[in-house]
N, C-alpha and C. Protein backbone atom coordinates (compact mmCIF):
# COMPACT_ATOMS: atom_id res chain seq x y z
N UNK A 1 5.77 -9.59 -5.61
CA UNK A 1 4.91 -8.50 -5.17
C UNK A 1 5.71 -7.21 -5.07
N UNK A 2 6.71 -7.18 -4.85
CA UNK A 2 7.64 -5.92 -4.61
C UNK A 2 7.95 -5.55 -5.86
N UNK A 3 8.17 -6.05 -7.09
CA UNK A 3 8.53 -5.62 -8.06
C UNK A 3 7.22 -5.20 -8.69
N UNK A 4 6.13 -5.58 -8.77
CA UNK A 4 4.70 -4.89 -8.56
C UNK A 4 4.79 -3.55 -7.99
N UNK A 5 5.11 -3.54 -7.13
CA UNK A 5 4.86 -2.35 -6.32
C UNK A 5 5.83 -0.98 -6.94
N UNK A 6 7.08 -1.48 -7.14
CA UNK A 6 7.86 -0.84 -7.63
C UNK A 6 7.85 -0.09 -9.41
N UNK A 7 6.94 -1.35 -9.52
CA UNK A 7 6.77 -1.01 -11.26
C UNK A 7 5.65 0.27 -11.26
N UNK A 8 4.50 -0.34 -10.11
CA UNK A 8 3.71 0.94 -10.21
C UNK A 8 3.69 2.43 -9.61
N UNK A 9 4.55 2.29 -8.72
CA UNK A 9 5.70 3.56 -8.12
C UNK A 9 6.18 4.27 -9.25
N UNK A 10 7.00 3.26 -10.37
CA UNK A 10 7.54 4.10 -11.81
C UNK A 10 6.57 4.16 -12.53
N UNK A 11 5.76 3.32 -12.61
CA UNK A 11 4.95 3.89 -13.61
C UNK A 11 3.41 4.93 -13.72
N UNK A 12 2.84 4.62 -12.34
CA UNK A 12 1.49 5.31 -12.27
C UNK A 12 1.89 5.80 -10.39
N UNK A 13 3.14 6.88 -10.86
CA UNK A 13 3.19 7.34 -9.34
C UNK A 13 1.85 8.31 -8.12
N UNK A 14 1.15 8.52 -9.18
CA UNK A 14 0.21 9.61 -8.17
C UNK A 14 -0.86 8.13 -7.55
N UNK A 15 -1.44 7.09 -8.63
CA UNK A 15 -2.01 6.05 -7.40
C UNK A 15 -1.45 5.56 -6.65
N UNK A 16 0.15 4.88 -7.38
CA UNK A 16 0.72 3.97 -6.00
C UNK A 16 1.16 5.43 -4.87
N UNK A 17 1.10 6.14 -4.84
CA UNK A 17 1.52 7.40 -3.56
C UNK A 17 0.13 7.22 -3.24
N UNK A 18 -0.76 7.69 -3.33
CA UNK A 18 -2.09 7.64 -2.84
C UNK A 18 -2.41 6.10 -2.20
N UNK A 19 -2.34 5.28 -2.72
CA UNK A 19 -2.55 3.50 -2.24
C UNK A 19 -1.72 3.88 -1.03
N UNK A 20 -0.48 3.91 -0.99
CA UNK A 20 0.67 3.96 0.04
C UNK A 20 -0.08 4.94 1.24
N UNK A 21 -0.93 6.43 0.83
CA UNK A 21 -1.22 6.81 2.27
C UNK A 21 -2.49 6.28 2.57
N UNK A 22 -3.63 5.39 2.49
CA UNK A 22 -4.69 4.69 2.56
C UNK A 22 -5.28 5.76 2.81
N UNK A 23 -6.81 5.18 3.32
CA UNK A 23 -7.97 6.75 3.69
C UNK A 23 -8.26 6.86 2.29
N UNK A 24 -8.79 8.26 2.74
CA UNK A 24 -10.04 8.27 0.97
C UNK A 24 -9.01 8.28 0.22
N UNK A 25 -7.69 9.14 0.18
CA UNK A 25 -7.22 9.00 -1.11
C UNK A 25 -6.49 7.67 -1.57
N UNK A 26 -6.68 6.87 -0.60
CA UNK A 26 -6.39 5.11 -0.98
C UNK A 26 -7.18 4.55 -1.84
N UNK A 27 -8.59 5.02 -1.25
CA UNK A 27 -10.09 4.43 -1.72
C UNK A 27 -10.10 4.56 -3.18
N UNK A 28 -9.58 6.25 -3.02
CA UNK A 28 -9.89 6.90 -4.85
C UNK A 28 -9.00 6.16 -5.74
N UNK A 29 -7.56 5.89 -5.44
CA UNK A 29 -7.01 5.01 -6.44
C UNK A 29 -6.73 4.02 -6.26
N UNK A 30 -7.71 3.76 -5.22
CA UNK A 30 -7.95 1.66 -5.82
C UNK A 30 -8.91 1.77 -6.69
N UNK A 31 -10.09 2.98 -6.64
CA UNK A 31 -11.31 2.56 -7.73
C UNK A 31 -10.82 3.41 -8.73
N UNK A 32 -10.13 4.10 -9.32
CA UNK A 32 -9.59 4.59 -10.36
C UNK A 32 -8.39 3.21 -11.17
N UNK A 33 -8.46 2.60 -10.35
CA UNK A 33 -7.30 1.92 -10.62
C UNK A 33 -8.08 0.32 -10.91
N UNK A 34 -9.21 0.15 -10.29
CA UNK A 34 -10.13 -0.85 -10.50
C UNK A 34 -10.99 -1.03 -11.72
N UNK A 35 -11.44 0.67 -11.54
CA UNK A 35 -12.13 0.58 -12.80
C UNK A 35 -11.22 0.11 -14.15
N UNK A 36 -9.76 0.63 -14.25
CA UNK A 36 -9.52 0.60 -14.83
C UNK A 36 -9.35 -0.72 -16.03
N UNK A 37 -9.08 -1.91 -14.86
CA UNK A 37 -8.37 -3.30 -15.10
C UNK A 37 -9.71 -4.36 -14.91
N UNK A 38 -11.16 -3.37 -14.72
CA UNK A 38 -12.47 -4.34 -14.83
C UNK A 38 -12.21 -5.15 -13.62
N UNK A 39 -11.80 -4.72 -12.61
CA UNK A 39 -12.03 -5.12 -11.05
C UNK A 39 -12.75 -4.24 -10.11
N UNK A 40 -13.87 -5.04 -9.41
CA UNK A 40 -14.60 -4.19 -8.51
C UNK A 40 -14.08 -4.01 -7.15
N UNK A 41 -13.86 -4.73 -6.68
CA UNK A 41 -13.48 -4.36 -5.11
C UNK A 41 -12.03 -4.76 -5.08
N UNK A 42 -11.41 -3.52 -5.25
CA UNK A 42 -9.62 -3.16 -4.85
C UNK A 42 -9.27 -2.60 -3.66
N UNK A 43 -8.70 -3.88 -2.80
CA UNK A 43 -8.20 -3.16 -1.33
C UNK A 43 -7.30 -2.01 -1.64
N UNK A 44 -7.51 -0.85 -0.55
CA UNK A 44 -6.83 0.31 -1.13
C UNK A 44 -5.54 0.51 -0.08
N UNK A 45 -4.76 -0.41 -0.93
CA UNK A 45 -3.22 -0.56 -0.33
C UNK A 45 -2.72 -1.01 -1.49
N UNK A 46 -0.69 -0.62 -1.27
CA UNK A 46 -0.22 -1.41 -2.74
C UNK A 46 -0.10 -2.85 -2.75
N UNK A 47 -0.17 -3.34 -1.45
CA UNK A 47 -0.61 -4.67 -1.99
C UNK A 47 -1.85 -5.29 -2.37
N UNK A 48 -2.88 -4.34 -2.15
CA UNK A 48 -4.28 -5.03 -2.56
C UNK A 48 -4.22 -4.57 -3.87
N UNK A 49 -3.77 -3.37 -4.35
CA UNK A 49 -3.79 -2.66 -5.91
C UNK A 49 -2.69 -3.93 -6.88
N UNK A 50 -1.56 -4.27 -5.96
CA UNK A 50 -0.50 -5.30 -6.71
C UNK A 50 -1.42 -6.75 -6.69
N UNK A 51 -2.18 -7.06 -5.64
CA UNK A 51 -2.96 -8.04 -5.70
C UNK A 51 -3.99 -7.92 -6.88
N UNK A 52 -4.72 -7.35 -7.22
CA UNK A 52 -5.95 -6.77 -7.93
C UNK A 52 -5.20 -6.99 -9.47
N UNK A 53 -3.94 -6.58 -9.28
CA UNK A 53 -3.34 -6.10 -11.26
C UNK A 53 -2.91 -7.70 -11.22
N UNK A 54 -2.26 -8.79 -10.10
CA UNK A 54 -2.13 -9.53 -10.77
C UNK A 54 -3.53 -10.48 -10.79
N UNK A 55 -4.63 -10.34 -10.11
CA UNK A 55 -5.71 -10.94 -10.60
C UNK A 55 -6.72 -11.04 -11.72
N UNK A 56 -5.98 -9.62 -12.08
CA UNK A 56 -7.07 -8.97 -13.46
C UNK A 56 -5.85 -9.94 -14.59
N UNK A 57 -4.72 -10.01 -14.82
CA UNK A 57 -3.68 -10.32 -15.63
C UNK A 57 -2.72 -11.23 -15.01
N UNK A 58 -3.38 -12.52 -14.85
CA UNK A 58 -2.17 -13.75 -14.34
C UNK A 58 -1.49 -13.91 -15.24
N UNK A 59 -1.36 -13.70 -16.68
CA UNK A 59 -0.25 -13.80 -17.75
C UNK A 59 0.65 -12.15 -18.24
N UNK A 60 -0.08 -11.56 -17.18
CA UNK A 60 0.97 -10.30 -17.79
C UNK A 60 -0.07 -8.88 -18.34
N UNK A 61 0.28 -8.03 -17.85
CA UNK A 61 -0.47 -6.77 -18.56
C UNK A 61 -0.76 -7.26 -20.13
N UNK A 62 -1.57 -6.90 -20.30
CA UNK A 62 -1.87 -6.52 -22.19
C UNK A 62 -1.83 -5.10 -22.45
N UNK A 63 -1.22 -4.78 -24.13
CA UNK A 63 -1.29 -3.31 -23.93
C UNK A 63 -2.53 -2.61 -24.03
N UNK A 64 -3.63 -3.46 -24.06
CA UNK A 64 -5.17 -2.74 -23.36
C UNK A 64 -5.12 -2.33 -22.20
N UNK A 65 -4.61 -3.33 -20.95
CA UNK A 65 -4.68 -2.76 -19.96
C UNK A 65 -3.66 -1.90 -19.40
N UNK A 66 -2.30 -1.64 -19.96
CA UNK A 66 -1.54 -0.77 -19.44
C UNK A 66 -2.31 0.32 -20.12
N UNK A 67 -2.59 0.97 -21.36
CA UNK A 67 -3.38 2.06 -21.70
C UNK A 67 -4.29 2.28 -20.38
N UNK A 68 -5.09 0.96 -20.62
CA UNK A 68 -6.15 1.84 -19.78
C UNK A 68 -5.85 2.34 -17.87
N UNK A 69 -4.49 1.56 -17.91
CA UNK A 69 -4.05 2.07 -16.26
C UNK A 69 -3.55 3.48 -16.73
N UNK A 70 -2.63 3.35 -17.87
CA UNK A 70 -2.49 5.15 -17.66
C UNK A 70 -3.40 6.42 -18.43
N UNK A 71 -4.10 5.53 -18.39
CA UNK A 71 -5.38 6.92 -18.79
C UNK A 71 -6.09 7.21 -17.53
N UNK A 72 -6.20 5.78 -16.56
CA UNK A 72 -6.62 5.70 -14.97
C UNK A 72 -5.60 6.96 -14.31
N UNK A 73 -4.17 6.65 -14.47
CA UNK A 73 -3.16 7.45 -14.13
C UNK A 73 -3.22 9.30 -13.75
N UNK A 74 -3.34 9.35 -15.67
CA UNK A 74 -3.47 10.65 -15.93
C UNK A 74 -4.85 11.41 -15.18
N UNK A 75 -6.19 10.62 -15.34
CA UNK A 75 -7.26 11.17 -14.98
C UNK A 75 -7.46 11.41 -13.07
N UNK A 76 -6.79 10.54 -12.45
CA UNK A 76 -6.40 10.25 -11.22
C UNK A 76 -5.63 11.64 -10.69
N UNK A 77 -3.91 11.83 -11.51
CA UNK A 77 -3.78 12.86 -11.48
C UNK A 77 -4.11 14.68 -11.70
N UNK A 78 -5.25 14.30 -12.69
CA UNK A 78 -6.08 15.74 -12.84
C UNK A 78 -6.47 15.84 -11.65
N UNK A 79 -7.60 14.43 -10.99
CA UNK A 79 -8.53 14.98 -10.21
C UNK A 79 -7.24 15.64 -9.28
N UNK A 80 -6.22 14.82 -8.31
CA UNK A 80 -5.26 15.31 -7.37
C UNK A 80 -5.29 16.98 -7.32
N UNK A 81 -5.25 17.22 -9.19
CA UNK A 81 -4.64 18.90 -9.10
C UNK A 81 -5.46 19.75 -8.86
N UNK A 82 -6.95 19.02 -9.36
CA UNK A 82 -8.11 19.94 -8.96
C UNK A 82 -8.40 19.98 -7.39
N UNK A 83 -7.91 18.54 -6.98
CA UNK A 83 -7.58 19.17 -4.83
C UNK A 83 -6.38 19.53 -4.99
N UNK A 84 -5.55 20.62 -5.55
CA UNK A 84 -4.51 21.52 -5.28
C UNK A 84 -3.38 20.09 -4.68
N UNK A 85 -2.98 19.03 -5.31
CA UNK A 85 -2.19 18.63 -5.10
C UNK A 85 -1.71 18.88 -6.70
N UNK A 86 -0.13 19.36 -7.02
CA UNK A 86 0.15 19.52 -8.11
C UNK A 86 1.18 18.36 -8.29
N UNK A 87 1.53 17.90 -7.60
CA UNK A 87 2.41 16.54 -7.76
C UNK A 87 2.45 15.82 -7.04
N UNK A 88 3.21 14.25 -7.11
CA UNK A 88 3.37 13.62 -6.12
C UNK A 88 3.98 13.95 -4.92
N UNK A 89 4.88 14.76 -4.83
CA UNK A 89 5.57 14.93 -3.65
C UNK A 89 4.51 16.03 -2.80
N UNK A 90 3.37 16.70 -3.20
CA UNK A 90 2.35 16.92 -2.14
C UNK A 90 1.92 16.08 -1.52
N UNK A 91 1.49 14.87 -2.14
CA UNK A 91 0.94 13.78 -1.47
C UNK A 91 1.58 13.23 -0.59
N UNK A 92 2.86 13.21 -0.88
CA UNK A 92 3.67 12.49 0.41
C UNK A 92 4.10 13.12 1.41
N UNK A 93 3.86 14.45 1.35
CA UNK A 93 4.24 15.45 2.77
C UNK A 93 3.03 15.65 3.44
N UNK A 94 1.90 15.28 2.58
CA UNK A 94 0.69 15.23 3.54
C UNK A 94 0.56 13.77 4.56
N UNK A 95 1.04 12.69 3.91
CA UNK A 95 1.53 11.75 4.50
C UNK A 95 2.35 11.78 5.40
N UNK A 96 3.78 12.65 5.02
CA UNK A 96 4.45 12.34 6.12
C UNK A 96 4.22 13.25 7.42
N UNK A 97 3.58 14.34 7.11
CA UNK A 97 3.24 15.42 7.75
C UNK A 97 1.99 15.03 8.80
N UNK A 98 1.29 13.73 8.35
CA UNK A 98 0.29 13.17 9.45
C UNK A 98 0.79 12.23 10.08
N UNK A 99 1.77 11.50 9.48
CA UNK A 99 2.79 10.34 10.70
C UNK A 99 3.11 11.57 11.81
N UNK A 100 4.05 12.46 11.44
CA UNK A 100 4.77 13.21 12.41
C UNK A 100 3.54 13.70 13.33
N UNK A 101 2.94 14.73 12.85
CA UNK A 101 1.92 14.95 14.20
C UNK A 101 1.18 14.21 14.88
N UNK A 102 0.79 12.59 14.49
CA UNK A 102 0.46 11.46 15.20
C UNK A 102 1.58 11.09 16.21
N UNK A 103 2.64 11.18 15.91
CA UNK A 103 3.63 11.17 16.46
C UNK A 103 4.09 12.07 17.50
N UNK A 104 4.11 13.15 17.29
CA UNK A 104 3.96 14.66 17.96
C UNK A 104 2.82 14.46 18.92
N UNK A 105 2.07 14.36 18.66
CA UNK A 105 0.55 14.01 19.87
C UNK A 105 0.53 13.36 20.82
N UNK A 106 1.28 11.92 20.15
CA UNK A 106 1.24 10.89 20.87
C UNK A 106 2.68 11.69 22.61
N UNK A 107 3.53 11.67 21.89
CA UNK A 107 4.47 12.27 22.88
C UNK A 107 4.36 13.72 23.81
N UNK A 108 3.48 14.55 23.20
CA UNK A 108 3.24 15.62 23.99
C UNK A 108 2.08 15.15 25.13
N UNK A 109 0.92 13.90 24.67
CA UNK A 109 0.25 13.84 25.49
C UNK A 109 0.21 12.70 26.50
N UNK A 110 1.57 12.35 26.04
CA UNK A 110 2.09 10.98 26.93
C UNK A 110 1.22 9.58 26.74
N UNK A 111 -0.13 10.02 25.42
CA UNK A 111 -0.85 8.73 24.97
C UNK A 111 -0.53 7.81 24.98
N UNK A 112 -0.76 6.79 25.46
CA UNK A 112 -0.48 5.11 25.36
C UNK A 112 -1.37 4.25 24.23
N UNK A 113 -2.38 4.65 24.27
CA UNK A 113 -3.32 4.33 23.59
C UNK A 113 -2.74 3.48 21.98
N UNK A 114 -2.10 4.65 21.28
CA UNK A 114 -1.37 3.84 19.85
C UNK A 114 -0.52 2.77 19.83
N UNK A 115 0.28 3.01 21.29
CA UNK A 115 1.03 1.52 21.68
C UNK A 115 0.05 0.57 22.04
N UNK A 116 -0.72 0.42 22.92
CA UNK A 116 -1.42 -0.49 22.96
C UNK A 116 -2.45 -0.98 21.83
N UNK A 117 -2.79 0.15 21.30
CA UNK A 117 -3.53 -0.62 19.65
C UNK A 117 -2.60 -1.40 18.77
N UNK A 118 -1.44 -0.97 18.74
CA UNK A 118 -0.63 -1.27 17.76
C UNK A 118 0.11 -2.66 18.29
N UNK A 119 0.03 -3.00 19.50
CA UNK A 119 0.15 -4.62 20.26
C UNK A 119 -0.70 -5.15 20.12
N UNK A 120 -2.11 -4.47 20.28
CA UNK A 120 -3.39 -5.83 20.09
C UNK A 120 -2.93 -5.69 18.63
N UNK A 121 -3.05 -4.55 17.56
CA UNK A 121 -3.03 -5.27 16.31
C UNK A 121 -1.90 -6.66 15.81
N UNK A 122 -0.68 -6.28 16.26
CA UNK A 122 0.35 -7.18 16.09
C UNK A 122 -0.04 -8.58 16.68
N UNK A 123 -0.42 -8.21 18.09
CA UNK A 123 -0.55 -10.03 18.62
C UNK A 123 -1.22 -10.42 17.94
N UNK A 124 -3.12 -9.89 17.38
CA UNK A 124 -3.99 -10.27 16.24
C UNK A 124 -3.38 -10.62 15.00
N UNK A 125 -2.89 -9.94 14.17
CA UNK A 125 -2.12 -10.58 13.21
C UNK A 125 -1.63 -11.81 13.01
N UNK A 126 -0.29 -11.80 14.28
CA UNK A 126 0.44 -12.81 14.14
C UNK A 126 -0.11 -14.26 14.58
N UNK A 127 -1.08 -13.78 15.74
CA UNK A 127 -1.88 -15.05 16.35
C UNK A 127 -3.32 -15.83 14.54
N UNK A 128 -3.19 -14.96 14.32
CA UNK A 128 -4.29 -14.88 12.74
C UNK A 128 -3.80 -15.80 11.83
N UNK A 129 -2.32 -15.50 12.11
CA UNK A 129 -1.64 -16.43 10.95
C UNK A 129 -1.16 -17.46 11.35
N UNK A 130 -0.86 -17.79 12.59
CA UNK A 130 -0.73 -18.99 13.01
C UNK A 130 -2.03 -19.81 13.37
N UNK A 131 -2.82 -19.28 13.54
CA UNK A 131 -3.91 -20.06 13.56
C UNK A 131 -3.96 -20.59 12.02
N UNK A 132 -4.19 -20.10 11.15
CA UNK A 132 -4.68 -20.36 9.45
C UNK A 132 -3.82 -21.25 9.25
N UNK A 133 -2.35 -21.18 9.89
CA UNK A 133 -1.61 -22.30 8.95
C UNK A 133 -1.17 -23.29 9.75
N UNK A 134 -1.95 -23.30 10.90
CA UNK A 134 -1.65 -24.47 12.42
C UNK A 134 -2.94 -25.48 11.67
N UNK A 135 -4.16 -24.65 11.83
CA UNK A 135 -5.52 -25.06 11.80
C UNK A 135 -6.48 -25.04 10.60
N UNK A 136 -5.72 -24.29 9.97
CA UNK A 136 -6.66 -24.46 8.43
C UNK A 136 -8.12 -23.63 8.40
N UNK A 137 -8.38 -23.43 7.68
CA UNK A 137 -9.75 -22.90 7.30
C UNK A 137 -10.93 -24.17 6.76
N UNK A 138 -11.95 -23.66 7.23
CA UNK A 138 -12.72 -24.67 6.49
C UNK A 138 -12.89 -23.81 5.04
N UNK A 139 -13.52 -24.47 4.25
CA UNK A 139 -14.11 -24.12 2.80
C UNK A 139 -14.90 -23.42 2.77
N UNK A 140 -16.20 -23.00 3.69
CA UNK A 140 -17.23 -22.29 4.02
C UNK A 140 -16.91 -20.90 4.87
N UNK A 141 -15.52 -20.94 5.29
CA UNK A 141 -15.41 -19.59 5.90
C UNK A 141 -14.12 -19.33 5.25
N UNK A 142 -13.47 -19.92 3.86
CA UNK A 142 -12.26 -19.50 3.49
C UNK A 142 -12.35 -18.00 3.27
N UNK A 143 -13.14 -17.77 2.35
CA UNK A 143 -12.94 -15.84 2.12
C UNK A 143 -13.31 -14.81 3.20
N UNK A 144 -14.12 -15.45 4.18
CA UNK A 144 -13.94 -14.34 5.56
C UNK A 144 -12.41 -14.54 5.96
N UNK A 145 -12.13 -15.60 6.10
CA UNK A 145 -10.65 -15.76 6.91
C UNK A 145 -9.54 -15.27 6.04
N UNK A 146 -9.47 -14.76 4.62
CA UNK A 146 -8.29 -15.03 4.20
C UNK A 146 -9.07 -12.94 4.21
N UNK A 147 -9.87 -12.71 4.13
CA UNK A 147 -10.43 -10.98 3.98
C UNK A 147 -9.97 -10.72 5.73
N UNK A 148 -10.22 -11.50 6.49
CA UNK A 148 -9.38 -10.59 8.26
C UNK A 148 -7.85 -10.83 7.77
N UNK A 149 -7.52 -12.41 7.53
CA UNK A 149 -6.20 -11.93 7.19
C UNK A 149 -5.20 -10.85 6.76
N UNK A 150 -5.78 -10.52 5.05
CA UNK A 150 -5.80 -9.48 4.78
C UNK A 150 -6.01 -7.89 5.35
N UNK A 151 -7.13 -7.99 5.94
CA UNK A 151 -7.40 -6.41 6.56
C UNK A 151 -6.22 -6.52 7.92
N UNK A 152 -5.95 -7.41 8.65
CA UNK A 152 -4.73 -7.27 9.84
C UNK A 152 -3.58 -7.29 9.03
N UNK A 153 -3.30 -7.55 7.68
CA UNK A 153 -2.28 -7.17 7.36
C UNK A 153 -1.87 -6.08 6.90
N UNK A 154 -3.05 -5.68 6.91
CA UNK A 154 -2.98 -4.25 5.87
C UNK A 154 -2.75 -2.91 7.15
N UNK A 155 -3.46 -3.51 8.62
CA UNK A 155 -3.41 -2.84 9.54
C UNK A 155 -1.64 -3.22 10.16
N UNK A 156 -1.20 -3.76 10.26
CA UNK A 156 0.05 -4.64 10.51
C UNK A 156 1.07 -3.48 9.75
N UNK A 157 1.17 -3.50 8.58
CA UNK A 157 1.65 -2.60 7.32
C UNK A 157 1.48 -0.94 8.64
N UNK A 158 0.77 -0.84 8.42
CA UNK A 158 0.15 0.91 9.27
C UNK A 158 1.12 1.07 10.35
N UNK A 159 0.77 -0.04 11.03
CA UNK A 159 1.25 -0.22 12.51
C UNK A 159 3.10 0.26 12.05
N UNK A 160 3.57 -0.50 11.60
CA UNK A 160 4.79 -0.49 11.33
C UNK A 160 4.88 0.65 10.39
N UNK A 161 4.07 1.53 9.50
CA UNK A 161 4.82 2.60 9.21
C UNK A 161 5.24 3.88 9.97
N UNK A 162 3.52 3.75 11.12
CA UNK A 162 3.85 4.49 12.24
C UNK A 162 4.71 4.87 13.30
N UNK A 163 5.23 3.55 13.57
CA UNK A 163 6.45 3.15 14.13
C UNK A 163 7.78 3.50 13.64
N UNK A 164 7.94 2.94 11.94
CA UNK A 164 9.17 2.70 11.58
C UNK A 164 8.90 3.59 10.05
N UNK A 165 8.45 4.28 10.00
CA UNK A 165 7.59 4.75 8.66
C UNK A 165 9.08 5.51 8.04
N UNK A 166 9.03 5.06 6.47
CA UNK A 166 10.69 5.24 5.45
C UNK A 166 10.01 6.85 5.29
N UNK A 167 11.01 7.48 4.69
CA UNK A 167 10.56 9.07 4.00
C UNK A 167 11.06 8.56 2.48
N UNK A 168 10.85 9.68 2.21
CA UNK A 168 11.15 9.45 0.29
C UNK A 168 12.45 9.25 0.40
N UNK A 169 13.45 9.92 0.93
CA UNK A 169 14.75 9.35 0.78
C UNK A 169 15.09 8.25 0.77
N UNK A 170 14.61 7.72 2.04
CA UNK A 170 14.81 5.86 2.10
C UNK A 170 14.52 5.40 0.76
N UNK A 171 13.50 5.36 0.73
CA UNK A 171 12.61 4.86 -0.53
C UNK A 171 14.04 5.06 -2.15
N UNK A 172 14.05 6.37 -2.08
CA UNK A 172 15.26 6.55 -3.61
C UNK A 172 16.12 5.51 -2.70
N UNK A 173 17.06 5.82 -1.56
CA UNK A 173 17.99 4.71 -1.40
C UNK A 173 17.82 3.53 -1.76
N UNK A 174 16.49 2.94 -1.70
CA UNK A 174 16.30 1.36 -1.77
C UNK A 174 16.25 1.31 -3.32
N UNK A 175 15.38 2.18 -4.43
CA UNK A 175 15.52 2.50 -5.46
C UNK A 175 17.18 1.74 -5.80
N UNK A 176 18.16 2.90 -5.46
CA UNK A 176 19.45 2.87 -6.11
C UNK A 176 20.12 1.73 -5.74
N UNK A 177 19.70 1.33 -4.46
CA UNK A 177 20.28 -0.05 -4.44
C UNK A 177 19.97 -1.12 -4.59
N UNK A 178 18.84 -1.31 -4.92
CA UNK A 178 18.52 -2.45 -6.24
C UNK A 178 19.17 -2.23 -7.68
N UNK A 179 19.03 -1.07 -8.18
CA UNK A 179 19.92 -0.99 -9.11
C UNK A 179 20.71 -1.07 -9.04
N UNK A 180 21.79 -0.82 -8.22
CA UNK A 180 23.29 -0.66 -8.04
C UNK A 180 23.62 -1.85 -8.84
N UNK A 181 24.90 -2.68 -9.66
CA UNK A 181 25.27 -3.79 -9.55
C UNK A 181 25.78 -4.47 -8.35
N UNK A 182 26.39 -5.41 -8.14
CA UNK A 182 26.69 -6.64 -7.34
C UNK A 182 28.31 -6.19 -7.05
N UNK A 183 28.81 -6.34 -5.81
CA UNK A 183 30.00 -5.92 -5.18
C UNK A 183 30.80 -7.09 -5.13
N UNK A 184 32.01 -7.23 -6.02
CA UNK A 184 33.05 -7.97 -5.75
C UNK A 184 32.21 -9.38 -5.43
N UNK A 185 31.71 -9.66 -6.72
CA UNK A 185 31.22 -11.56 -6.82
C UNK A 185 30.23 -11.79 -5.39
N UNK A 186 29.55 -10.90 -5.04
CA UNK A 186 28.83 -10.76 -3.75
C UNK A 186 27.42 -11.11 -4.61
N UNK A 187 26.64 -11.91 -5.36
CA UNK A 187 25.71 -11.94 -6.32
C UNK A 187 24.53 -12.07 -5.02
């Protein structure tokens, strides 16, 4: 899944940036990105978009569907410019620029409120998943249970960017150090 994520970071950066800040402009390139690969309902996160590409293609992109992701791409990016985003790195200062003043808010107004959402979400989560793999699902409620799964994970993801949220720098760091080679037989 990470190399998913990463491939579509290099390759169709204005959706996976948009997937990454969720909200409408999540929405817009999961269905720009849905339409593209003949999938209707794309959770609008990069793991529901990495979920979605490998459901449309369990053997591998075809070069039908990489065309048609970057024609999704390109057209994705027009619309962006016609909302006066001219590149990706607008998108991500609008991102990071709404962590910080969530952040900023939270501390000027001494709010508790995001801590305590962000505990019920976590205990929910984690209690979510131990239930599913203590207790099982029945067959008749598998796709509600594995769709909360999903949506607390996707909220789980939030929780923790809010908290611990990377900037683009991180992000190139992790970039270069996957690439880097291997240190002194350290494989």
């Amino acid at each position: 899944m990470a190399d998913m994520k990463a491939f579509l970071k290099g390759a169709f950066p204005f959706i996976a940036t948009a997937a990454s800040m969720g909200g409408p402009f999540g929405a817009m390139a999961a269905n720009a990105l849905g339409k593209a690969i003949g999938v209707d309902k794309v959770d609008p996160s990069p793991d529901g978009i990495a979920q979605a590409i490998a459901s449309a293609a369990p053997a591998g992109l075809t070069g039908d569907q990489l065309a048609a992701m970057k024609k999704a791409e390109q057209d994705f990016a027009l619309q962006m410019q016609q909302l006066n985003f001219a590149n990706v790195d607008d998108l991500e200062k609008i991102a990071a620029d709404d962590r910080a003043n969530a952040r900023g808010r939270q501390i000027q107004l001494k709010d508790h409120f995001p801590e305590i959402l962000a505990t019920l979400v976590t205990i929910g989560f984690f209690f979510t998943l131990w239930f599913v793999f203590v207790h099982g699902v029945k067959p008749d409620t598998h796709d509600l249970a594995m769709t909360m799964v999903g949506t607390l994970g996707t909220a789980w993801v939030s929780v923790i960017a809010y908290y611990f949220g990377s900037s683009k720098g991180s992000d190139r760091k992790t970039e270069l150090l996957a690439a880097a080679p291997a240190i002194g037989g350290l494989n």
